[in-house]
C-alpha atoms as a PDB file:
ATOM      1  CA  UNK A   1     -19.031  -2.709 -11.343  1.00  0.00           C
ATOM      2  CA  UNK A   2     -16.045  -1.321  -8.983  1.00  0.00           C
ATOM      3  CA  UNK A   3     -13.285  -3.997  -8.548  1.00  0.00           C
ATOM      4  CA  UNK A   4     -10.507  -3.126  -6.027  1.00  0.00           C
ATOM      5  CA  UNK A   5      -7.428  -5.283  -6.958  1.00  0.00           C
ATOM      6  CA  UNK A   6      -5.065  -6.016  -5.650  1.00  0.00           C
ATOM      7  CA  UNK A   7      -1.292  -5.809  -7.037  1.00  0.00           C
ATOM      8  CA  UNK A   8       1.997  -7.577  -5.960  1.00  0.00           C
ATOM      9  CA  UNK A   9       4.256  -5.747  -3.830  1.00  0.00           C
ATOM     10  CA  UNK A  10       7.192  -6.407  -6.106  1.00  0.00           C
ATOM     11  CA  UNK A  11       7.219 -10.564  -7.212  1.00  0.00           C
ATOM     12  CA  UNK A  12       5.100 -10.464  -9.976  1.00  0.00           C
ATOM     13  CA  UNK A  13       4.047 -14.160  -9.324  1.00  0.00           C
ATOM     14  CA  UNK A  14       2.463 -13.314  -6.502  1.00  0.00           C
ATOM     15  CA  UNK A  15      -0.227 -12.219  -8.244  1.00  0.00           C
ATOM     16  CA  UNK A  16      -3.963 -13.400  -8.239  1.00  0.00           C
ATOM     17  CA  UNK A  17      -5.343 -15.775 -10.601  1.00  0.00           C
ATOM     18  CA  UNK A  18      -8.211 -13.996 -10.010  1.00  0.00           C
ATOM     19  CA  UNK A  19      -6.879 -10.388 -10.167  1.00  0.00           C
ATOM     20  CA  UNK A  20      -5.440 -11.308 -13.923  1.00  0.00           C
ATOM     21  CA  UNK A  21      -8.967 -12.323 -15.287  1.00  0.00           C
ATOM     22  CA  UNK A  22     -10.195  -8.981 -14.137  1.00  0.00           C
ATOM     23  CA  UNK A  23      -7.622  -6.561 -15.098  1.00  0.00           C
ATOM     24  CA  UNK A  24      -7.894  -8.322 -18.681  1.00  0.00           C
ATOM     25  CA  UNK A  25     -11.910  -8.485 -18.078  1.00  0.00           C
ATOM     26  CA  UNK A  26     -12.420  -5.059 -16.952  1.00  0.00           C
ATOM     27  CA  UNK A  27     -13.082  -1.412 -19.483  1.00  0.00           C
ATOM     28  CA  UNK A  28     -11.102   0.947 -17.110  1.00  0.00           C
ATOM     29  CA  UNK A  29      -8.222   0.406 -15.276  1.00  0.00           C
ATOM     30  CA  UNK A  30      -7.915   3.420 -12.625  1.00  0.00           C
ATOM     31  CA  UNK A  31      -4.015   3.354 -11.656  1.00  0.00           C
ATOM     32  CA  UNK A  32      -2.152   5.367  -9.167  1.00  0.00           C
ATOM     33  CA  UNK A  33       0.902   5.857 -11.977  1.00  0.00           C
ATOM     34  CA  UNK A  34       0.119   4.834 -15.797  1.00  0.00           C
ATOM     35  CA  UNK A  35       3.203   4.017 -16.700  1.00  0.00           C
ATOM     36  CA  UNK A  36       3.749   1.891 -13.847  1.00  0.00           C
ATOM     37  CA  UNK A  37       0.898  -0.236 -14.194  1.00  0.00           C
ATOM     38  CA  UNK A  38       1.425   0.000 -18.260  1.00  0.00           C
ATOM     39  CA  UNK A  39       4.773  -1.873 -17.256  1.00  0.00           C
ATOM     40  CA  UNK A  40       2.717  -4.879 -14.712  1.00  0.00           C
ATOM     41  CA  UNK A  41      -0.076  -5.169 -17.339  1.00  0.00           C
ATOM     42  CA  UNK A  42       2.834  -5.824 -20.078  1.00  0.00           C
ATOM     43  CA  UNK A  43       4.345  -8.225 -17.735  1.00  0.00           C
ATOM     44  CA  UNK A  44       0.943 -10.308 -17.397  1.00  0.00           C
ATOM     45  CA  UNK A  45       0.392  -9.911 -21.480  1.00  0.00           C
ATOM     46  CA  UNK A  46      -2.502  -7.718 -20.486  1.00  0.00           C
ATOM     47  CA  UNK A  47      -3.301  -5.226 -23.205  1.00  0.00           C
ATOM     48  CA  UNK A  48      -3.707  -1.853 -21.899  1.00  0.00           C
ATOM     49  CA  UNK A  49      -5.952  -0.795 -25.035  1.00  0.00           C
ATOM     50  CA  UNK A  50      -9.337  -1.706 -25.364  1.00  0.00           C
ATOM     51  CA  UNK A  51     -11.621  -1.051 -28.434  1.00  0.00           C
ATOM     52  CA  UNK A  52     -14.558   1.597 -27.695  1.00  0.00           C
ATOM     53  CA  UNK A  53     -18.179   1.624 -28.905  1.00  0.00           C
ATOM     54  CA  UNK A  54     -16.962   3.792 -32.581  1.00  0.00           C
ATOM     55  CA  UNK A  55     -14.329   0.903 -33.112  1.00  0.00           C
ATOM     56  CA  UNK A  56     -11.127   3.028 -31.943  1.00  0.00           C
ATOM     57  CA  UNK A  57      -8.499   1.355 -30.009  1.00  0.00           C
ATOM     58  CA  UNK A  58      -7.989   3.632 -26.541  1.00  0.00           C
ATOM     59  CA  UNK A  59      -6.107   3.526 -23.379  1.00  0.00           C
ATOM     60  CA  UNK A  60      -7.800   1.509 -21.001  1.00  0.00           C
ATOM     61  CA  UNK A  61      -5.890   3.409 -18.150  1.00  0.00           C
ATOM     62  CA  UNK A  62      -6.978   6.206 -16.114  1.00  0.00           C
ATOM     63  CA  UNK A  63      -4.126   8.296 -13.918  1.00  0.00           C
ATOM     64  CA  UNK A  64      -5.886   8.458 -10.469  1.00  0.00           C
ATOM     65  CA  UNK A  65      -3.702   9.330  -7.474  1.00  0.00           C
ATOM     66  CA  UNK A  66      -3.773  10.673  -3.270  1.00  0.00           C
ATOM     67  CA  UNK A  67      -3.541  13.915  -5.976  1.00  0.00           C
ATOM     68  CA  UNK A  68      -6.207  13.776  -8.355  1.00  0.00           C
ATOM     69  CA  UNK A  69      -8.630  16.509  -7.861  1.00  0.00           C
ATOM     70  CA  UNK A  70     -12.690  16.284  -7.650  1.00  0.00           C
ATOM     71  CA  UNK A  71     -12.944  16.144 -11.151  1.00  0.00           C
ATOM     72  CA  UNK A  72     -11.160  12.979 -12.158  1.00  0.00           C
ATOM     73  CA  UNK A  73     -13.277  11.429  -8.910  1.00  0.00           C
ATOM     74  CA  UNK A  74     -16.054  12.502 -11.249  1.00  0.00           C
ATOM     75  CA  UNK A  75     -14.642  10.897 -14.622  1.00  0.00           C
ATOM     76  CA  UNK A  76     -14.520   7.970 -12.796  1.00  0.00           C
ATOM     77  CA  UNK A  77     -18.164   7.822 -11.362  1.00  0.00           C
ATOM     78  CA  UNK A  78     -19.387   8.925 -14.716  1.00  0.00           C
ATOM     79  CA  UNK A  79     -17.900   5.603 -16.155  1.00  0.00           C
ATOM     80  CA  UNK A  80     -19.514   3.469 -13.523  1.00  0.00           C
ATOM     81  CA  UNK A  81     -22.823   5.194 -14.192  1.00  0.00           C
ATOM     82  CA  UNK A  82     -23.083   3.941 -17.688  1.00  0.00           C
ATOM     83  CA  UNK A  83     -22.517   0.023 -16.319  1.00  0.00           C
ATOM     84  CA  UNK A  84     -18.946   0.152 -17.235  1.00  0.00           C
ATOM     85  CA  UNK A  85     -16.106  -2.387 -15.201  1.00  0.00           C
ATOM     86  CA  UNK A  86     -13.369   0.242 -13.174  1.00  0.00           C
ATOM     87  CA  UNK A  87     -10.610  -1.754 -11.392  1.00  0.00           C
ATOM     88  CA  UNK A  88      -8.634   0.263  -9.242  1.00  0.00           C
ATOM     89  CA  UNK A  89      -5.139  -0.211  -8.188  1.00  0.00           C
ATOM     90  CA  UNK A  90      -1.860   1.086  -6.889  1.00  0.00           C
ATOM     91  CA  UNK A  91       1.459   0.735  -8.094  1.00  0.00           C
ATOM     92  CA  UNK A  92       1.297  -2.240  -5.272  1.00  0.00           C
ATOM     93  CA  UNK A  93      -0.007  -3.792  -2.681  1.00  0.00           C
ATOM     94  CA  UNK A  94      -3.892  -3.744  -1.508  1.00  0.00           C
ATOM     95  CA  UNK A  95      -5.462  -0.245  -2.727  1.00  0.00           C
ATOM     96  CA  UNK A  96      -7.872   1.940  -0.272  1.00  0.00           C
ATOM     97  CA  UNK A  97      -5.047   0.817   2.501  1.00  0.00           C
ATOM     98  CA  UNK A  98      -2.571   3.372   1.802  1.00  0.00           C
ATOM     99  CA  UNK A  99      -3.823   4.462  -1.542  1.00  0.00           C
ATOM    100  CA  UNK A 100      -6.853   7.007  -2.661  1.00  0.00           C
ATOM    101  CA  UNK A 101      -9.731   4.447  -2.812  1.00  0.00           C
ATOM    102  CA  UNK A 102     -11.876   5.609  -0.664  1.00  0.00           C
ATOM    103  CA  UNK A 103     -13.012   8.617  -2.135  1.00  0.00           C
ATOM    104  CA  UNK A 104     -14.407   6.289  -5.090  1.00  0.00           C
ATOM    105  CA  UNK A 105     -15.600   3.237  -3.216  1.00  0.00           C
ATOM    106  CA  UNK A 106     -17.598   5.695  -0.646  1.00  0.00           C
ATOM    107  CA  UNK A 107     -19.362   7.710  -3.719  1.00  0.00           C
ATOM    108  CA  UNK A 108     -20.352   3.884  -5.870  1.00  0.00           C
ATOM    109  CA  UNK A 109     -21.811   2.795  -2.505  1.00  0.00           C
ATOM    110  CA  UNK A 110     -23.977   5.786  -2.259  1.00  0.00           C
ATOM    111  CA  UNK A 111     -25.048   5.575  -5.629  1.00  0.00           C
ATOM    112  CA  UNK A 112     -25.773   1.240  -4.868  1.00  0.00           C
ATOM    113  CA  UNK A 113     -22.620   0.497  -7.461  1.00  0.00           C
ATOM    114  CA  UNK A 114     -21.689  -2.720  -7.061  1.00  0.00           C
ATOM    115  CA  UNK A 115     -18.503  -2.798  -5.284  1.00  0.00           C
ATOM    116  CA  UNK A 116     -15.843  -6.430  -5.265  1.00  0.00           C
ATOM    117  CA  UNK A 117     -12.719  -6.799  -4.309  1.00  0.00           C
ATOM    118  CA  UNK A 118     -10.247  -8.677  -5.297  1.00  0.00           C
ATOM    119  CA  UNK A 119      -8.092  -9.825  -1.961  1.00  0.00           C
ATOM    120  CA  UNK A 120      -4.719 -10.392  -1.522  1.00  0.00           C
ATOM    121  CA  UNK A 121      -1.847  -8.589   0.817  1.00  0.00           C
ATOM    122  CA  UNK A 122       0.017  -5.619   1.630  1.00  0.00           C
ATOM    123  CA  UNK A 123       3.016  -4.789   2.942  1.00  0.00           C
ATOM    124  CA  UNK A 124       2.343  -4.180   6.466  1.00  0.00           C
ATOM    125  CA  UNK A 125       0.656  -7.604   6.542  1.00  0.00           C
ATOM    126  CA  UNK A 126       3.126  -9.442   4.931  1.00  0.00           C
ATOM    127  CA  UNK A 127       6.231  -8.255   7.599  1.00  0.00           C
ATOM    128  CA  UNK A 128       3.645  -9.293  10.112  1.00  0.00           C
ATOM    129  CA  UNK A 129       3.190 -12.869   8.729  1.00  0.00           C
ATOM    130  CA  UNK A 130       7.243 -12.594   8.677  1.00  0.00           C
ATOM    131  CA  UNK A 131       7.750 -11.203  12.296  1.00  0.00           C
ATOM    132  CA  UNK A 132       7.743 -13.981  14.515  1.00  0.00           C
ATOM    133  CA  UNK A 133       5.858 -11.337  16.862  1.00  0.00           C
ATOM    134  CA  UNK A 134       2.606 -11.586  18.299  1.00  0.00           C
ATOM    135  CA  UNK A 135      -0.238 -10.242  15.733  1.00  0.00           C
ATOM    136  CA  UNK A 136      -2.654 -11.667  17.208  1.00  0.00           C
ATOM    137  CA  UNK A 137      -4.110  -8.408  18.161  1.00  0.00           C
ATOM    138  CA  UNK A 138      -2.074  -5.642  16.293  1.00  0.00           C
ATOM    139  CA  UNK A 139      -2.618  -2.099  15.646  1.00  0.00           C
ATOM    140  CA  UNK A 140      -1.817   0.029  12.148  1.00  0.00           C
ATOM    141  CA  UNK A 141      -1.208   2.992  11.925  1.00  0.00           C
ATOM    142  CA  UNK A 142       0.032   3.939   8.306  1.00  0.00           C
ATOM    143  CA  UNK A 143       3.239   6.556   8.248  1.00  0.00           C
ATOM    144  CA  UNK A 144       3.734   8.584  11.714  1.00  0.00           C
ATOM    145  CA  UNK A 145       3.672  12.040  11.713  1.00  0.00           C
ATOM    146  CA  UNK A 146       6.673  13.691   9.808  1.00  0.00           C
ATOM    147  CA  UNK A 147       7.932  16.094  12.194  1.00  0.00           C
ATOM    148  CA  UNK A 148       4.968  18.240  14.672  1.00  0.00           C
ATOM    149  CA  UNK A 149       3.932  15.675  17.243  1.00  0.00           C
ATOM    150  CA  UNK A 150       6.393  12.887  16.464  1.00  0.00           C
ATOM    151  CA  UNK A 151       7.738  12.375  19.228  1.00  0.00           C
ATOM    152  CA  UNK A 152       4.798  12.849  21.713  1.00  0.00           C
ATOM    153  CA  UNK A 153       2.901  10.349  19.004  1.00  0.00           C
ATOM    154  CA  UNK A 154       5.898   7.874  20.090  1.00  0.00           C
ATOM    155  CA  UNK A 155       5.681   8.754  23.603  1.00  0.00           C
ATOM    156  CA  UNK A 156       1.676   7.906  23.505  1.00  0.00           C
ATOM    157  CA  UNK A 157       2.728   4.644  21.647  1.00  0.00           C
ATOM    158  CA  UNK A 158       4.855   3.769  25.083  1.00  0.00           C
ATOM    159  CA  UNK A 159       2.391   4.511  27.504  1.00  0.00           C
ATOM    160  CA  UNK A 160      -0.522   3.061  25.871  1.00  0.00           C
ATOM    161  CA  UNK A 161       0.822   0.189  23.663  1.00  0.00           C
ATOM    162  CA  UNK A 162      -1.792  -3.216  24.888  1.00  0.00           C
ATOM    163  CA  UNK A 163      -1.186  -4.437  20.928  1.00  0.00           C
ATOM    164  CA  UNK A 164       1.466  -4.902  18.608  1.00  0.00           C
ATOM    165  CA  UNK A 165       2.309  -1.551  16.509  1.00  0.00           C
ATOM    166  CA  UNK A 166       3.069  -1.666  12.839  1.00  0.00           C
ATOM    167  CA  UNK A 167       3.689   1.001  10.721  1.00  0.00           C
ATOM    168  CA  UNK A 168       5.580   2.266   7.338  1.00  0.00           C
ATOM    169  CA  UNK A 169       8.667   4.737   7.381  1.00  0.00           C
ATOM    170  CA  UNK A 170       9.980   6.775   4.763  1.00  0.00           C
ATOM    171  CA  UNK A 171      14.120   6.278   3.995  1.00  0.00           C
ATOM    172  CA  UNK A 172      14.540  10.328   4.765  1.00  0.00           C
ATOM    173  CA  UNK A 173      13.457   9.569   8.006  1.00  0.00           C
ATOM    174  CA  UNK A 174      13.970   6.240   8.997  1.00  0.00           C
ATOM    175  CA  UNK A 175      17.200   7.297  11.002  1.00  0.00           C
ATOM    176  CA  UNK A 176      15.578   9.691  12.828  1.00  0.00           C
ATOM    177  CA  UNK A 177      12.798   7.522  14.301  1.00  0.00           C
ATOM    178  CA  UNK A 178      15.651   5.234  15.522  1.00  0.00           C
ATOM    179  CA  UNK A 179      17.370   8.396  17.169  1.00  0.00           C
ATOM    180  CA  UNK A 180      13.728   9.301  18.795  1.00  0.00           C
ATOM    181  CA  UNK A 181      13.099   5.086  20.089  1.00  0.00           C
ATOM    182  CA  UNK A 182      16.239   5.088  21.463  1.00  0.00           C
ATOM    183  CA  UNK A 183      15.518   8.409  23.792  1.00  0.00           C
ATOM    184  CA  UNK A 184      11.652   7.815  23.892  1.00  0.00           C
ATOM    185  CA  UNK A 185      12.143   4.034  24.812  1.00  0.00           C
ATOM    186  CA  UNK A 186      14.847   2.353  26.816  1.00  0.00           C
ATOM    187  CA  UNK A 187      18.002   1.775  25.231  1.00  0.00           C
ATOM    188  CA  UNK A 188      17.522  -1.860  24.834  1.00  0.00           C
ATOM    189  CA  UNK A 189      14.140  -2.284  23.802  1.00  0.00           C
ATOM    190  CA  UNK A 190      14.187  -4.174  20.231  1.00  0.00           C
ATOM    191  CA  UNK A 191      12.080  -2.899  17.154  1.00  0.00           C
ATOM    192  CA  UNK A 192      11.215  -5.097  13.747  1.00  0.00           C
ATOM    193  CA  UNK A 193      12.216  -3.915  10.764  1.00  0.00           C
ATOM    194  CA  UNK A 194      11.863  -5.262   7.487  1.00  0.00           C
ATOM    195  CA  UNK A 195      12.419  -4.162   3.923  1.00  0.00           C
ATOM    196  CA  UNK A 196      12.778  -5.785   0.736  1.00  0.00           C
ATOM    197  CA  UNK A 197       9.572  -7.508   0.768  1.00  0.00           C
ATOM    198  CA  UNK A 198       9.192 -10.337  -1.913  1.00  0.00           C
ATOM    199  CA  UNK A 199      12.051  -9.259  -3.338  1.00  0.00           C
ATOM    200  CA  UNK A 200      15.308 -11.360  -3.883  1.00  0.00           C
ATOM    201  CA  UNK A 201      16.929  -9.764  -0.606  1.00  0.00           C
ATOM    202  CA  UNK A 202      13.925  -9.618   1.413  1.00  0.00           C
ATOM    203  CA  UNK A 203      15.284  -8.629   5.262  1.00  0.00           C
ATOM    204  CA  UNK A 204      13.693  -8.487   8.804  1.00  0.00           C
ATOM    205  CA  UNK A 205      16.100  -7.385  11.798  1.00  0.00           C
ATOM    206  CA  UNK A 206      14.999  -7.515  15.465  1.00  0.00           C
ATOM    207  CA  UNK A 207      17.626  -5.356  16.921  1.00  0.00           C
ATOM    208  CA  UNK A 208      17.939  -2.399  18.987  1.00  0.00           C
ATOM    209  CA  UNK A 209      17.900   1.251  18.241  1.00  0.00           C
ATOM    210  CA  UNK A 210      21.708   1.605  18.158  1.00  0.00           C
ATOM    211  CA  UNK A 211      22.380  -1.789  16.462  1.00  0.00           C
ATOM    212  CA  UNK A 212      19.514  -0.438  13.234  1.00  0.00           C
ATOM    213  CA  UNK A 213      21.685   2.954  13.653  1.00  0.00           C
ATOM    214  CA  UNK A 214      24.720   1.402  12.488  1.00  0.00           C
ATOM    215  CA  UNK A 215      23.384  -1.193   9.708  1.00  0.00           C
ATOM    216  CA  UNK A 216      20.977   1.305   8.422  1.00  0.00           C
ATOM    217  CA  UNK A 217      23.418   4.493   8.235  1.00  0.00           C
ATOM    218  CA  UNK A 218      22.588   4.796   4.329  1.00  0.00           C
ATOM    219  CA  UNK A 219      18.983   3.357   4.410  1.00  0.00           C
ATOM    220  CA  UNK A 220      17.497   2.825   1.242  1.00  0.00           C
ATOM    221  CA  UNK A 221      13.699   1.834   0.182  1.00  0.00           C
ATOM    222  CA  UNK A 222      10.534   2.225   2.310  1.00  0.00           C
ATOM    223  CA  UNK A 223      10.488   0.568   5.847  1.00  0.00           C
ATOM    224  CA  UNK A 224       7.882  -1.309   7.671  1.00  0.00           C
ATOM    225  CA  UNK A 225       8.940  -0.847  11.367  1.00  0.00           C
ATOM    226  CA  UNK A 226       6.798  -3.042  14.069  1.00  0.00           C
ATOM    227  CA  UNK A 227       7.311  -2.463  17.636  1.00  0.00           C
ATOM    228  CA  UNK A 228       6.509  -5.327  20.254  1.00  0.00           C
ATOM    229  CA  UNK A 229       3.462  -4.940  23.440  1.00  0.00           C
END
């Protein structure tokens, strides 16, 4: 069985009821940073060591990244194979969304693993429930392109925008994008942005590209940046 679980964004009690029983349940646990998720799983009182079929206590923890090569994609399906429990997850939020899942869920479908996830949020979705926008109809779209065809990707956003855009921005470039919505769109028009999310300072600003130029001119943290139809 291949669980895909997910993890909080930062408040540990939003957590799953649900995704608890199955990271304590489960043989594997296949985590985008070990010491990361060693850290959450201490948090829950989760042991990350599980006892193997010759009676030695192991790691229950498998390091499996955007990074990991073939192989480890391998390990992984070799585990499944013999009827063992993987859970995947990120350091947070929903894997497969952002996060290498679908290398792994594609292969187990193929091969009729059983596949369940366990639902709960992500980031993107979460500054949507907070925007006050319309997302009724909304389109994702992940990071933008880092620097070749930025701005033309922006431009195409303009001219063809019928939905709500969401997407994530790094703090190295956060500025920039303001700089390029306040040429590529007129001066007033207002973007969403939130960051915090969960945490104790949680933040969403509907302003305009010269007003998130000022408050933001030593951004820090990721970004989720939603423009209005």
């Amino acid at each position: 069985m291949l669980y895909i679980v997910s993890t909080p964004i930062w408040n540990i009690e939003d957590i799953t009821f649900r995704a608890i029983k199955t990271l304590k349940n489960v043989d594997f646990i296949a985590c985008e940073d070990t010491r990361h998720s060693w850290l959450l799983l201490q948090k829950l009182k989760i042991s990350s060591k599980k006892i193997d079929e010759n009676w030695e206590e192991k790691s229950k923890l498998i390091s499996f990244h955007s990074y990991s090569n073939d192989s480890k994609v391998e390990k992984i399906m070799e585990i499944l194979r013999k009827w063992k429990s993987v859970a995947i997850i990120s350091d947070a939020w929903t894997p497969w969304i952002s996060d290498p899942a679908y290398e792994i869920t594609s292969k187990a479908r193929k091969e009729w693993i059983k596949i369940e996830p366990i639902p709960w949020c992500s980031a993107f979705l979460t500054a949507l429930q907070g925007s006050w926008l319309p997302i009724n109809q909304f389109t994702y779209l992940w990071f933008i392109p880092a620097k070749k065809w930025r701005e033309s990707f922006l431009r195409e956003i303009l001219e063809n925008q019928k939905n709500t855009v969401v997407f994530y921005e790094s703090v190295h470039r956060v500025k920039k994008l303001f700089e390029q919505v306040k040429k590529i769109f007129w001066k007033e028009k207002k973007i969403l942005v939130s960051r915090e999310l969960t945490k104790k300072f949680e933040e969403f600003f509907y302003w305009n590209a010269d007003e998130c130029l000022k408050k933001f001119e030593n951004p820090k943290w990721e970004f989720v940046i939603i423009i209005e139809k």
